[in-house]
Protein backbone atom coordinates (compact mmCIF):
# COMPACT_ATOMS: atom_id res chain seq x y z
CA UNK A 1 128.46 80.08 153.59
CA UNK A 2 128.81 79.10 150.00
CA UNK A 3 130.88 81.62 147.60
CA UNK A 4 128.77 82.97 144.47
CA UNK A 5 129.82 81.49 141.86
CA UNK A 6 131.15 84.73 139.49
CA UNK A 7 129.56 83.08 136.55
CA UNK A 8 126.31 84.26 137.95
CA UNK A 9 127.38 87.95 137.83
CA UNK A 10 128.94 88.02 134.52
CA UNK A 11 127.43 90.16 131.83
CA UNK A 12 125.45 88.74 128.31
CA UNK A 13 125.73 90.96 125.57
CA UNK A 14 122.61 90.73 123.83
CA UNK A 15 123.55 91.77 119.95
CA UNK A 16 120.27 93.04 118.52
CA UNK A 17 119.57 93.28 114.80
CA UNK A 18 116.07 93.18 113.64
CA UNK A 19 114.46 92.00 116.57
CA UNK A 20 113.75 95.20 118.34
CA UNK A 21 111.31 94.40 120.97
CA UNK A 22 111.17 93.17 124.50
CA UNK A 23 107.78 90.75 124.19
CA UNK A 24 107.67 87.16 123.11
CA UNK A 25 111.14 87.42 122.33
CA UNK A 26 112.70 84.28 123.20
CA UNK A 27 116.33 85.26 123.54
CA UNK A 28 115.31 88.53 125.89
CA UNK A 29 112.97 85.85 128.06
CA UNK A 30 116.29 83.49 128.34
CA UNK A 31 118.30 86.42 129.60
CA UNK A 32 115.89 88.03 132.17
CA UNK A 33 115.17 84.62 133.54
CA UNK A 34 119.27 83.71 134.25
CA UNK A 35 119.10 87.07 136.99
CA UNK A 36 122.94 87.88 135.30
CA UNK A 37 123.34 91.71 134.12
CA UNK A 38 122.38 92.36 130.39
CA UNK A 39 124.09 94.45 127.96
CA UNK A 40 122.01 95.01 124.99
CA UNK A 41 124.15 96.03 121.78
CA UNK A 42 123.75 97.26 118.46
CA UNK A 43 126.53 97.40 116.02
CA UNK A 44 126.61 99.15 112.52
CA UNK A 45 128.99 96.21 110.81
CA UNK A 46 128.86 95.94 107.36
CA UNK A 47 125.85 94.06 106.70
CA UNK A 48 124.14 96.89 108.38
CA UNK A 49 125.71 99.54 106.42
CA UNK A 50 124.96 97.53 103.04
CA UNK A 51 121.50 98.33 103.15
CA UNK A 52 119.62 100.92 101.08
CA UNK A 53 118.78 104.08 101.85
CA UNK A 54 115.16 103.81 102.87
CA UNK A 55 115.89 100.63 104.91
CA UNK A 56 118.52 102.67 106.36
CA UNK A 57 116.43 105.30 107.66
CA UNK A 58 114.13 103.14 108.98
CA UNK A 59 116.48 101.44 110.77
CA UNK A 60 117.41 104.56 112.38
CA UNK A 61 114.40 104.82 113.67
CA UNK A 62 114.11 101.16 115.07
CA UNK A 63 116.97 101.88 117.09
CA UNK A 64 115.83 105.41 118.48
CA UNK A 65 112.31 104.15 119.45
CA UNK A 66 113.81 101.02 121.00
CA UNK A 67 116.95 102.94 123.37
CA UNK A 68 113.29 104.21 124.39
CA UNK A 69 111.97 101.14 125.55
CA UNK A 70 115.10 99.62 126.92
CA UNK A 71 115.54 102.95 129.12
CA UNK A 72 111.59 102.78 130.18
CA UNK A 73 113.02 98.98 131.50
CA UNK A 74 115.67 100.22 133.10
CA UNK A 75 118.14 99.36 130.41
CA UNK A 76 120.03 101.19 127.58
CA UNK A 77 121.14 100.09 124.09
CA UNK A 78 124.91 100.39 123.70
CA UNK A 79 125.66 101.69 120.11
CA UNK A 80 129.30 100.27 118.30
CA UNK A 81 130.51 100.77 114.71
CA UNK A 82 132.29 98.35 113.12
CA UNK A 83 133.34 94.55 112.02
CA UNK A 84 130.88 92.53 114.69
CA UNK A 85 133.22 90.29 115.60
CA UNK A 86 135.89 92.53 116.80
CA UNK A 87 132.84 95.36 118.50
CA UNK A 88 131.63 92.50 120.48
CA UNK A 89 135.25 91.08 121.62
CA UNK A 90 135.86 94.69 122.51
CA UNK A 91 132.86 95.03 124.51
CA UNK A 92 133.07 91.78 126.43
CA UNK A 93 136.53 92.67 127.57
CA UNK A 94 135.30 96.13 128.65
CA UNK A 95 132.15 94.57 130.50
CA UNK A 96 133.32 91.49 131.25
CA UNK A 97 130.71 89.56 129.57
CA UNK A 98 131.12 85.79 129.58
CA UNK A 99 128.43 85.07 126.78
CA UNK A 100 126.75 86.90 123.83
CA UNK A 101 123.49 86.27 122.78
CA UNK A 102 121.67 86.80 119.83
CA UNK A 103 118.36 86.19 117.33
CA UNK A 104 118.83 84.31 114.51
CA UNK A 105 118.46 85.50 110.57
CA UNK A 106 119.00 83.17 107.79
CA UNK A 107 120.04 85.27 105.17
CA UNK A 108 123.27 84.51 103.46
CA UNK A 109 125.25 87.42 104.67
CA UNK A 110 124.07 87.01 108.09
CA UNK A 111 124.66 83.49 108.15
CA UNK A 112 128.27 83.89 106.96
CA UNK A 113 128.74 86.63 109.18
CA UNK A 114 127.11 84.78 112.45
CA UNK A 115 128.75 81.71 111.77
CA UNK A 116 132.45 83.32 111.92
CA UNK A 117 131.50 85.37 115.01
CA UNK A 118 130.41 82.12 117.00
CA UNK A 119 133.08 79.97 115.83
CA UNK A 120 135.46 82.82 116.83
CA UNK A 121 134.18 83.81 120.27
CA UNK A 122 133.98 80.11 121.04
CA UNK A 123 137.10 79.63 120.01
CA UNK A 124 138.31 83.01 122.24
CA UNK A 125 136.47 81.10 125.68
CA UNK A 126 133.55 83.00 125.31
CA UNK A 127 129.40 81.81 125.05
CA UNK A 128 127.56 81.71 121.97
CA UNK A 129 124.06 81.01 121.32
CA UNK A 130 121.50 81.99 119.20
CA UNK A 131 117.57 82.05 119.72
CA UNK A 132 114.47 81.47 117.21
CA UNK A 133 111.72 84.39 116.84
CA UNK A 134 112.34 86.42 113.42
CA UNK A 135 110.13 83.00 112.07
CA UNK A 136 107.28 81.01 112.90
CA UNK A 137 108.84 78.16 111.87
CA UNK A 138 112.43 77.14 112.24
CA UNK A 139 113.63 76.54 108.45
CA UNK A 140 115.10 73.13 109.13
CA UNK A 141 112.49 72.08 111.20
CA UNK A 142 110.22 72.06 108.12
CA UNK A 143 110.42 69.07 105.80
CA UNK A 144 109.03 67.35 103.15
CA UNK A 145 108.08 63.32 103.38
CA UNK A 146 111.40 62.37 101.67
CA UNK A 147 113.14 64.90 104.26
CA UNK A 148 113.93 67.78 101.60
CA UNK A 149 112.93 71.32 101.74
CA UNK A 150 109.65 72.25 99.89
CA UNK A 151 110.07 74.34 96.87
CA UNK A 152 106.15 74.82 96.53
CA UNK A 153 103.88 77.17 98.80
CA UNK A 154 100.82 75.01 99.09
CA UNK A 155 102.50 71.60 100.91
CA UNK A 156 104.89 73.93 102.76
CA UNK A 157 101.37 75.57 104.31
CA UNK A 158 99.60 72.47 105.14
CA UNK A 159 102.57 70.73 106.48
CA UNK A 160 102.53 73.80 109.18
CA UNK A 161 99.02 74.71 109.49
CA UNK A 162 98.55 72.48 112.32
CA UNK A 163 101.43 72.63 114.43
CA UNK A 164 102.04 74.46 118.02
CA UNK A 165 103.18 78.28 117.86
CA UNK A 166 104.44 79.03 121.09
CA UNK A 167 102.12 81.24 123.25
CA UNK A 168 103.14 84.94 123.05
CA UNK A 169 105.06 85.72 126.32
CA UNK A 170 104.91 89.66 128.61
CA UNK A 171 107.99 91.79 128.32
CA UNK A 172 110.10 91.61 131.37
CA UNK A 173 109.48 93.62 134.00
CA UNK A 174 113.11 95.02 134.68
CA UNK A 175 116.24 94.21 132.56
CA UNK A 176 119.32 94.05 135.29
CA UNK A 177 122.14 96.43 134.37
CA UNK A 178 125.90 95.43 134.63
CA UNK A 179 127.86 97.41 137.34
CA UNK A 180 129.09 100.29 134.73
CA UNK A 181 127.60 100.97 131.51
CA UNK A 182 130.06 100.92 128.39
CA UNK A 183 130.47 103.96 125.91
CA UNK A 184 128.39 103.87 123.18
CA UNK A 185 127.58 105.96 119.67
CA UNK A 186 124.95 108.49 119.57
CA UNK A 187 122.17 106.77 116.33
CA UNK A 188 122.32 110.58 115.47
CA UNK A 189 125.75 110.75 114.84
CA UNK A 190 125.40 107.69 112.27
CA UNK A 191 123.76 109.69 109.58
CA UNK A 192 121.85 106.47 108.76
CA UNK A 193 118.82 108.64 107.39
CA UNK A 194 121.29 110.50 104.82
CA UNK A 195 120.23 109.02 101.45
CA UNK A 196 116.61 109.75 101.99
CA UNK A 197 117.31 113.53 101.31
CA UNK A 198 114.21 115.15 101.38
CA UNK A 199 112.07 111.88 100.67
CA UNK A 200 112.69 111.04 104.82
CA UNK A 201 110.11 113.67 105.80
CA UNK A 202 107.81 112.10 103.38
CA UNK A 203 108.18 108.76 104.43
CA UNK A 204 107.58 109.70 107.89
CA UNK A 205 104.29 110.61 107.68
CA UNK A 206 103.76 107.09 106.91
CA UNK A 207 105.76 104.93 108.98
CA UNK A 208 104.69 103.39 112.68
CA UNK A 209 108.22 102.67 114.53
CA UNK A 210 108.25 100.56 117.67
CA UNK A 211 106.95 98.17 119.52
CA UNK A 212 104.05 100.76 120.78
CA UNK A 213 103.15 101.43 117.29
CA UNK A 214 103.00 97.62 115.89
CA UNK A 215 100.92 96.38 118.76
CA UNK A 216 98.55 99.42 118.07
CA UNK A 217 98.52 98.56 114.20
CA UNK A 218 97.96 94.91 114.85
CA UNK A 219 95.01 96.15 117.61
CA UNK A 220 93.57 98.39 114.56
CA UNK A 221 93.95 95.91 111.88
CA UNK A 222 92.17 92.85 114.41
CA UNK A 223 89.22 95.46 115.45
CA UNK A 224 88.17 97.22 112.03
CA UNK A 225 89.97 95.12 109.29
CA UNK A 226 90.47 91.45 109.53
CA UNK A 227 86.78 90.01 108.99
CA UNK A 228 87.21 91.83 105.22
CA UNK A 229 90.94 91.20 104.80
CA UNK A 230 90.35 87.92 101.92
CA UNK A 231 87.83 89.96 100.52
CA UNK A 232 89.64 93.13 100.49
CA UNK A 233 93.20 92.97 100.39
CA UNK A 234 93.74 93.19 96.56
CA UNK A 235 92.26 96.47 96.38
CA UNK A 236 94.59 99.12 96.96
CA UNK A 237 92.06 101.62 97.49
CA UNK A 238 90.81 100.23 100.46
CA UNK A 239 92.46 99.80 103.96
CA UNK A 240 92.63 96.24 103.80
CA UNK A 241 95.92 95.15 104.69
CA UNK A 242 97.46 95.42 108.59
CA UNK A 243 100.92 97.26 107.38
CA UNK A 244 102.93 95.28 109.71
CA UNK A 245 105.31 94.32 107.21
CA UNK A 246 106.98 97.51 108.16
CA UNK A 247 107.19 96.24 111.59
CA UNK A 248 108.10 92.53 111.59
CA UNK A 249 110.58 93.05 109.39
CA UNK A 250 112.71 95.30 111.97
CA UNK A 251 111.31 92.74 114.54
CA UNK A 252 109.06 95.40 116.60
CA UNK A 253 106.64 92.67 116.59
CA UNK A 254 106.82 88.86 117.08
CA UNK A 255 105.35 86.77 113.95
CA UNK A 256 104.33 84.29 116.66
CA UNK A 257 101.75 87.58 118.37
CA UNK A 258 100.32 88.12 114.76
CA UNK A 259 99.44 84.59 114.31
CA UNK A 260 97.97 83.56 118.21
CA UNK A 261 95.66 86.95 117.57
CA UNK A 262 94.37 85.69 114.17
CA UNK A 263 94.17 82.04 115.59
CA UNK A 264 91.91 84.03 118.50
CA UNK A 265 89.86 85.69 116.10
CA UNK A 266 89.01 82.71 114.27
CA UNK A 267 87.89 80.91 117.40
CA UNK A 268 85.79 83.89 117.79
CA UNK A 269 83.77 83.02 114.56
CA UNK A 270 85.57 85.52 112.20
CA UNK A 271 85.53 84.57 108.64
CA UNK A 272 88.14 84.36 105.82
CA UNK A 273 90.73 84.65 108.58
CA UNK A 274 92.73 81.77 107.60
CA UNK A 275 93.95 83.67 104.65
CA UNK A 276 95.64 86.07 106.71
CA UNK A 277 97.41 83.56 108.70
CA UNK A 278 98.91 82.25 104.71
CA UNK A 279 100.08 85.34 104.36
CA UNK A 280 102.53 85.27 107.70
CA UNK A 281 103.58 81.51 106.45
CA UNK A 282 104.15 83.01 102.90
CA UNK A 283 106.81 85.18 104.70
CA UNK A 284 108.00 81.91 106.51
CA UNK A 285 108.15 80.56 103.02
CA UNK A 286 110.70 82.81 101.90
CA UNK A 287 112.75 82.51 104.94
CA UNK A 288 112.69 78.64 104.40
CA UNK A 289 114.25 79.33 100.83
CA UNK A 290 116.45 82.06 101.34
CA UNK A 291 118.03 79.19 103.91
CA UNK A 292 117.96 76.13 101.75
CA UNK A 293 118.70 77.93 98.24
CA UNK A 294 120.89 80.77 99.32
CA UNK A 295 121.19 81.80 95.69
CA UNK A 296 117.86 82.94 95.31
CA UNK A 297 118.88 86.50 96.81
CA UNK A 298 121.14 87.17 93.85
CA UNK A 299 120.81 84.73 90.99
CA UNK A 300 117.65 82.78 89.15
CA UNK A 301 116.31 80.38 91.51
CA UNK A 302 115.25 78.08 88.64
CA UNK A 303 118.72 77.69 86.38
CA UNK A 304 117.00 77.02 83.06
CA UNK A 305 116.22 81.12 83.86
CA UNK A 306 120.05 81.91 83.12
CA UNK A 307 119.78 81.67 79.26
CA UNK A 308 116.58 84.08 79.01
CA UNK A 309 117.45 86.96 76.72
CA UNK A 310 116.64 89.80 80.51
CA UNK A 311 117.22 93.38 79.05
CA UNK A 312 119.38 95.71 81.80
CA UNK A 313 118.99 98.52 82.99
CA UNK A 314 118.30 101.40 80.84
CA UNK A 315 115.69 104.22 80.09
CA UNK A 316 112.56 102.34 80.16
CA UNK A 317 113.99 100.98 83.55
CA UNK A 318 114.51 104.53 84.98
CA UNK A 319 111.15 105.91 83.28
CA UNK A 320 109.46 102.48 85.64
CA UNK A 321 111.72 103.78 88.81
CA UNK A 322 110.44 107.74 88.54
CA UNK A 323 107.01 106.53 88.38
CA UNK A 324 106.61 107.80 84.58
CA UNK A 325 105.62 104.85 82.40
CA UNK A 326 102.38 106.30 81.38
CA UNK A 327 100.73 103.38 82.98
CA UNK A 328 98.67 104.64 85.40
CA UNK A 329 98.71 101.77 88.10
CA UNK A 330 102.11 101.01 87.66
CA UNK A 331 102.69 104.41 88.08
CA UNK A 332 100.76 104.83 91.31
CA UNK A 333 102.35 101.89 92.82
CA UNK A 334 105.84 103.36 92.01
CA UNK A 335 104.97 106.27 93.31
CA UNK A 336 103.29 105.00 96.84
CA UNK A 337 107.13 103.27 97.12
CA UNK A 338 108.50 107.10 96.71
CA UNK A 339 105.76 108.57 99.25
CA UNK A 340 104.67 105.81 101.50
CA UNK A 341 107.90 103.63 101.91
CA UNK A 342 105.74 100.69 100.83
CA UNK A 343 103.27 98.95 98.40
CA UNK A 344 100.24 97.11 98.27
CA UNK A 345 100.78 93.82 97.31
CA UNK A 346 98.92 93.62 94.43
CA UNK A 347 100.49 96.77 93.26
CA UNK A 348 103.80 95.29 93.57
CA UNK A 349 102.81 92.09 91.71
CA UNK A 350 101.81 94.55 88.82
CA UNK A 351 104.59 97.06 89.11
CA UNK A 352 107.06 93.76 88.70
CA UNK A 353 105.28 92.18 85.74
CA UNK A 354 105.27 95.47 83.88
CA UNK A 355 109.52 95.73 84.09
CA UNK A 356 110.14 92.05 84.03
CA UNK A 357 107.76 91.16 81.03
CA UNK A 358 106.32 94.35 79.53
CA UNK A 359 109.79 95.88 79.51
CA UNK A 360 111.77 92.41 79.90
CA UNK A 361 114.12 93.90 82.32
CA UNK A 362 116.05 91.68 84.65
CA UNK A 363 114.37 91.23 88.04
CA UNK A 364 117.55 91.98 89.56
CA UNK A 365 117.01 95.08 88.74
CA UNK A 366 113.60 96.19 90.61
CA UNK A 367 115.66 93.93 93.18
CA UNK A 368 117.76 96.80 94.02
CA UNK A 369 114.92 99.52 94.00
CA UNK A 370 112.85 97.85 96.31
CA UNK A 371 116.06 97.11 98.65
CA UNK A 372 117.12 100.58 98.27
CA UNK A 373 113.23 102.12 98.89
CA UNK A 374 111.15 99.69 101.09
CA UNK A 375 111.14 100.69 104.72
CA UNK A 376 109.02 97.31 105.37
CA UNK A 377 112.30 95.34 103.09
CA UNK A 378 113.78 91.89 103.79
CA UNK A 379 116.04 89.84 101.98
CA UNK A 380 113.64 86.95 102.21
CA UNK A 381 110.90 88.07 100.74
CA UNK A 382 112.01 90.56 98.21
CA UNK A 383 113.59 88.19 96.68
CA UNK A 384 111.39 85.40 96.47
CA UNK A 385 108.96 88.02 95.29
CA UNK A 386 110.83 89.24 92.40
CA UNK A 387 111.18 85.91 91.71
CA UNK A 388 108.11 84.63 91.83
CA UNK A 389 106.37 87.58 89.78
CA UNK A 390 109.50 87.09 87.08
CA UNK A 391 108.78 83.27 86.15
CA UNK A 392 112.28 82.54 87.59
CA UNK A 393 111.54 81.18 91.01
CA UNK A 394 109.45 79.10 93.27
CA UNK A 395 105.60 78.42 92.84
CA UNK A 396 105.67 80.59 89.49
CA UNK A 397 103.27 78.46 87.30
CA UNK A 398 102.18 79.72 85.07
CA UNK A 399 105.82 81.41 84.35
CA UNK A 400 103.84 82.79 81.67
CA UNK A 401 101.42 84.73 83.22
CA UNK A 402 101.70 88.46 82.20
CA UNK A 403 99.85 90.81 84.19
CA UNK A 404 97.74 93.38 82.25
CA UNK A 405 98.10 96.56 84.37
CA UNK A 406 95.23 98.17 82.35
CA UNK A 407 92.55 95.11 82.95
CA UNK A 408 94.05 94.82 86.70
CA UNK A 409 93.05 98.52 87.49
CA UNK A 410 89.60 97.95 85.68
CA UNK A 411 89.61 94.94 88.28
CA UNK A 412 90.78 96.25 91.48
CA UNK A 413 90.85 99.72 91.18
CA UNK A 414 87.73 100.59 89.55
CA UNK A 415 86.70 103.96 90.91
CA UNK A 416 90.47 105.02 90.15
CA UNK A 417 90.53 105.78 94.02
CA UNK A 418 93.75 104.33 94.15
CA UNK A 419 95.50 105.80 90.80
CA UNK A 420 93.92 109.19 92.11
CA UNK A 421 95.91 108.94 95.28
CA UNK A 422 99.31 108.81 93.95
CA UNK A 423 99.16 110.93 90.11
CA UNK A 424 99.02 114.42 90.44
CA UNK A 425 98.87 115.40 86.47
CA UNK A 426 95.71 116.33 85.38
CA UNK A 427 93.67 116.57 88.60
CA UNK A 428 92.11 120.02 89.59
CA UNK A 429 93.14 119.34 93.08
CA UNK A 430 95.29 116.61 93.45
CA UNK A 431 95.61 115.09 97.01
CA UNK A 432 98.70 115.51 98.95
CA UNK A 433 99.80 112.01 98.66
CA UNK A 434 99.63 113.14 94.69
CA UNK A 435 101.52 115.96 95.90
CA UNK A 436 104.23 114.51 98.09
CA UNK A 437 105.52 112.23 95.65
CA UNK A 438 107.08 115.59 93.32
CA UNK A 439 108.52 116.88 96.92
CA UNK A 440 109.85 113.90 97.87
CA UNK A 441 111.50 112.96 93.64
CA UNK A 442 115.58 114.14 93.05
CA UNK A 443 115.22 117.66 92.24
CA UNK A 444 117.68 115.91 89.46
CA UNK A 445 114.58 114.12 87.78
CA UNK A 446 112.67 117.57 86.98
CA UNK A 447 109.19 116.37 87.55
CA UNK A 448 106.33 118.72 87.79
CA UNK A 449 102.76 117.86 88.49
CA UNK A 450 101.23 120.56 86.36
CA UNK A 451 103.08 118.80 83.17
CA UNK A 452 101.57 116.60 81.29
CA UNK A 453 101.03 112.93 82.08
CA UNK A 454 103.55 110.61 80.25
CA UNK A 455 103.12 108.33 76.83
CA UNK A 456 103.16 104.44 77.86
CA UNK A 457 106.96 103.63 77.42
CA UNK A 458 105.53 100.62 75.57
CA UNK A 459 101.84 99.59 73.94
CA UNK A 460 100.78 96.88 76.56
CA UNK A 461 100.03 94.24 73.40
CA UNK A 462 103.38 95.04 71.80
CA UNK A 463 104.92 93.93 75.45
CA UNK A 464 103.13 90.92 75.71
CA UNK A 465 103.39 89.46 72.51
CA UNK A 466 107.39 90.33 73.10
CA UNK A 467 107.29 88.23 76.14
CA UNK A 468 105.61 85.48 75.10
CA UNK A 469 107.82 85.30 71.98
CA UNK A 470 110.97 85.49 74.45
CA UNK A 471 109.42 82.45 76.64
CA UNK A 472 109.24 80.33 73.63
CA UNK A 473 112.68 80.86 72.54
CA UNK A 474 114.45 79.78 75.55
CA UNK A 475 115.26 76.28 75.33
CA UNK A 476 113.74 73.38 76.54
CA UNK A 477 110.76 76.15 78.09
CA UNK A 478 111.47 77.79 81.46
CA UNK A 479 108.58 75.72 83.13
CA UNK A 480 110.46 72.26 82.90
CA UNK A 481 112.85 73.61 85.37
């Protein structure tokens, strides 16, 4: 009789971060398929307890609804505060784990932080290994002819419109528990949801947490949505859009699921559905630059962008975060942020134009709203948004373009449905979405819906011309960057 050999018994910790599901997950598959005993981990290390407070919260959540699902495999999701390194040496003495597992992000505080932990467990006899599935598309396995990175959306898509997506793959059936569970944190404890104040019960009315919930939002979206999604999705008074921003950015859902389902409804004779599919390889996009040009999370992508004359924060800035510019679809996307935890896309294009060119204020700063209010926020791709919408990033040709947030609601808001939604002041009846945005404010910012709706901070021709005149002066012209 042979002896087992003990490496078959010994525990992987499987560190979770924002990949909080158990189909087509690649690393999960890898681990249910060695037979060994599986320790899934979360740990609240600093990167974690960086974010704002609406990502936060959400998080929260993730983690609640996916202890859930673990337990419903048989399973449970081990909670540890602290450094990463030093909760996951800790735990794999306690379990005796001889590996630790993890999905991959490609941010520059996760890299630093994921590099160190595998160099050091390596380095302390321990397995390290990381798996794809936050992307479609690997970011180094995307290149241009001379074998650089692109820097412009349009190549990047057709140089990955054609390739092989693996095929989603079932959950496994049973996760196999090690012999004795470890201690772990109660999510509750955390107080993760404590900067939301009142706003959480807002936001909640809105959100869809969990791997249950994203599959049912992509069903939705694929059944009543996607055959009008090019024609649609720029009106944010319609339904257009499939929300599951929220939900692939905590990774309840696999990009690869999203994109196989549109690819199947395509086959199936559905129009305009390509366009969808550029919008998951736009988010690809910005995790291929985030990983090549680190800097674009924190400083202008294009560096002829570090001479422009950006005002900081201030009172016009604050008037632009309370949803009180007295531009009314501004406003109303502002406000959807407060109430919703999101934005339409086109809303955010215009709510970004109006501070970075109407008011001139530095990108950075609606930066650091959106990371501190988005429930559906990555690093990725609020940056390269911000970005893009400034003038000082990729594909942003022409830099100059201003966005007129008067003509865009005459445009794609016509019937005021969506302006209606979100501003309260001087409706009979205002909706409760109108409604919830005044519950959910700082008591600090005083805002009433009875008063009377704001002034524009700034006359929309007096902000353009500004603009334009700032453009001009910078040196050399920020498009030969």
């Amino acid at each position: 009789m042979t002896d087992r050999d003990p490496a078959a018994d010994a525990p992987i910790l499987l560190w979770f971060r924002r990949d909080f599901r158990l189909a087509d997950h690649p690393m999960i598959a890898a681990a249910a398929a060695t037979g060994r005993p599986l320790v899934p981990v979360f740990v609240l290390d600093p990167v974690a307890e960086g974010y704002g407070a609406a990502p936060k919260w959400r998080l929260e959540q993730a983690i609640a609804a996916f202890a859930t699902r673990l337990a419903a495999a048989g399973s449970r999701l081990i909670l540890r505060r602290g450094g990463a390194l030093e909760v996951l040496r800790a735990l794999a003495a306690e379990t005796g784990a001889a590996d630790v597992w993890w999905s991959r992000l490609y941010d520059p505080d996760s890299v630093a932080r994921d590099t160190a932990v595998k160099s050091a467990l390596k380095a302390a006899g321990l397995g390290a290994q990381s798996f794809p599935g936050h992307v479609l598309f690997e970011p180094w396995t995307v290149a241009t002819g001379q074998g650089g990175f692109y820097q412009v959306y349009s190549p990047f898509w057709r140089a990955v419109a054609g390739r092989e997506v693996a095929a989603p793959a079932a959950a496994p059936s049973g996760l196999r528990p090690p012999a004795a569970w470890p201690a772990s944190d109660r999510v509750e404890d955390w107080g993760l949801g404590r900067g939301m104040r009142r706003g959480a019960g807002i936001v909640a009315k809105h959100a869809r947490v969990g791997e249950a919930a994203a599959q049912d939002r992509l069903d939705g979206f694929l059944d009543t949505r996607l055959a009008r999604y090019k024609a649609e999705r720029d009106f944010p008074g319609l339904p257009a859009t499939s929300g599951l921003s929220e939900n692939l950015a905590w990774g309840e859902i696999a990009p690869a699921r999203i994109w196989h389902a549109a690819l199947r409804a395509e086959t199936g004779g559905g129009k305009g559905i390509e366009h969808f599919r550029k919008e998951l390889v736009w988010r690809d996009f910005a995790w291929h630059l985030i990983h090549h040009t680190p800097h674009i999370a924190t400083r202008n992508w294009r560096a002829a962008w570090d001479g422009f004359p950006w005002r900081q924060d201030g009172p016009a800035a604050e008037r632009w975060r309370r949803g009180m510019t007295g531009e009314p679809f501004v406003d109303a996307a502002m406000r959807e942020l407060y109430v919703t935890g999101t934005m339409q896309n086109r809303a955010r294009m215009i709510a970004a134009s109006y501070l970075t060119k109407h008011l001139l204020t530095d990108w950075r700063v609606g930066l650091r709203w959106f990371e501190d209010c988005l429930i559906d926020w990555d690093p990725a791709s609020n940056a390269m948004g911000w970005q893009w919408v400034a003038g000082s990033g990729p594909d942003a040709a022409p830099y100059f373009r201003i966005f007129n947030p008067a003509g865009q609601a005459e445009k794609f808001d016509a019937d005021g449905r969506y302006r209606r939604r979100f501003i309260a002041e001087g409706q009979a009846a205002p909706p409760e979405t109108a409604l919830d945005f005044f519950r959910a404010a700082p008591r600090a910012w005083g805002l009433d819906p009875a008063a009377d709706y704001p002034a524009p901070t700034i006359e929309l021709a007096q902000g353009r011309t500004r603009a334009l005149a700032a453009y001009e002066a910078l040196r050399g012209g920020p498009g030969s960057a």
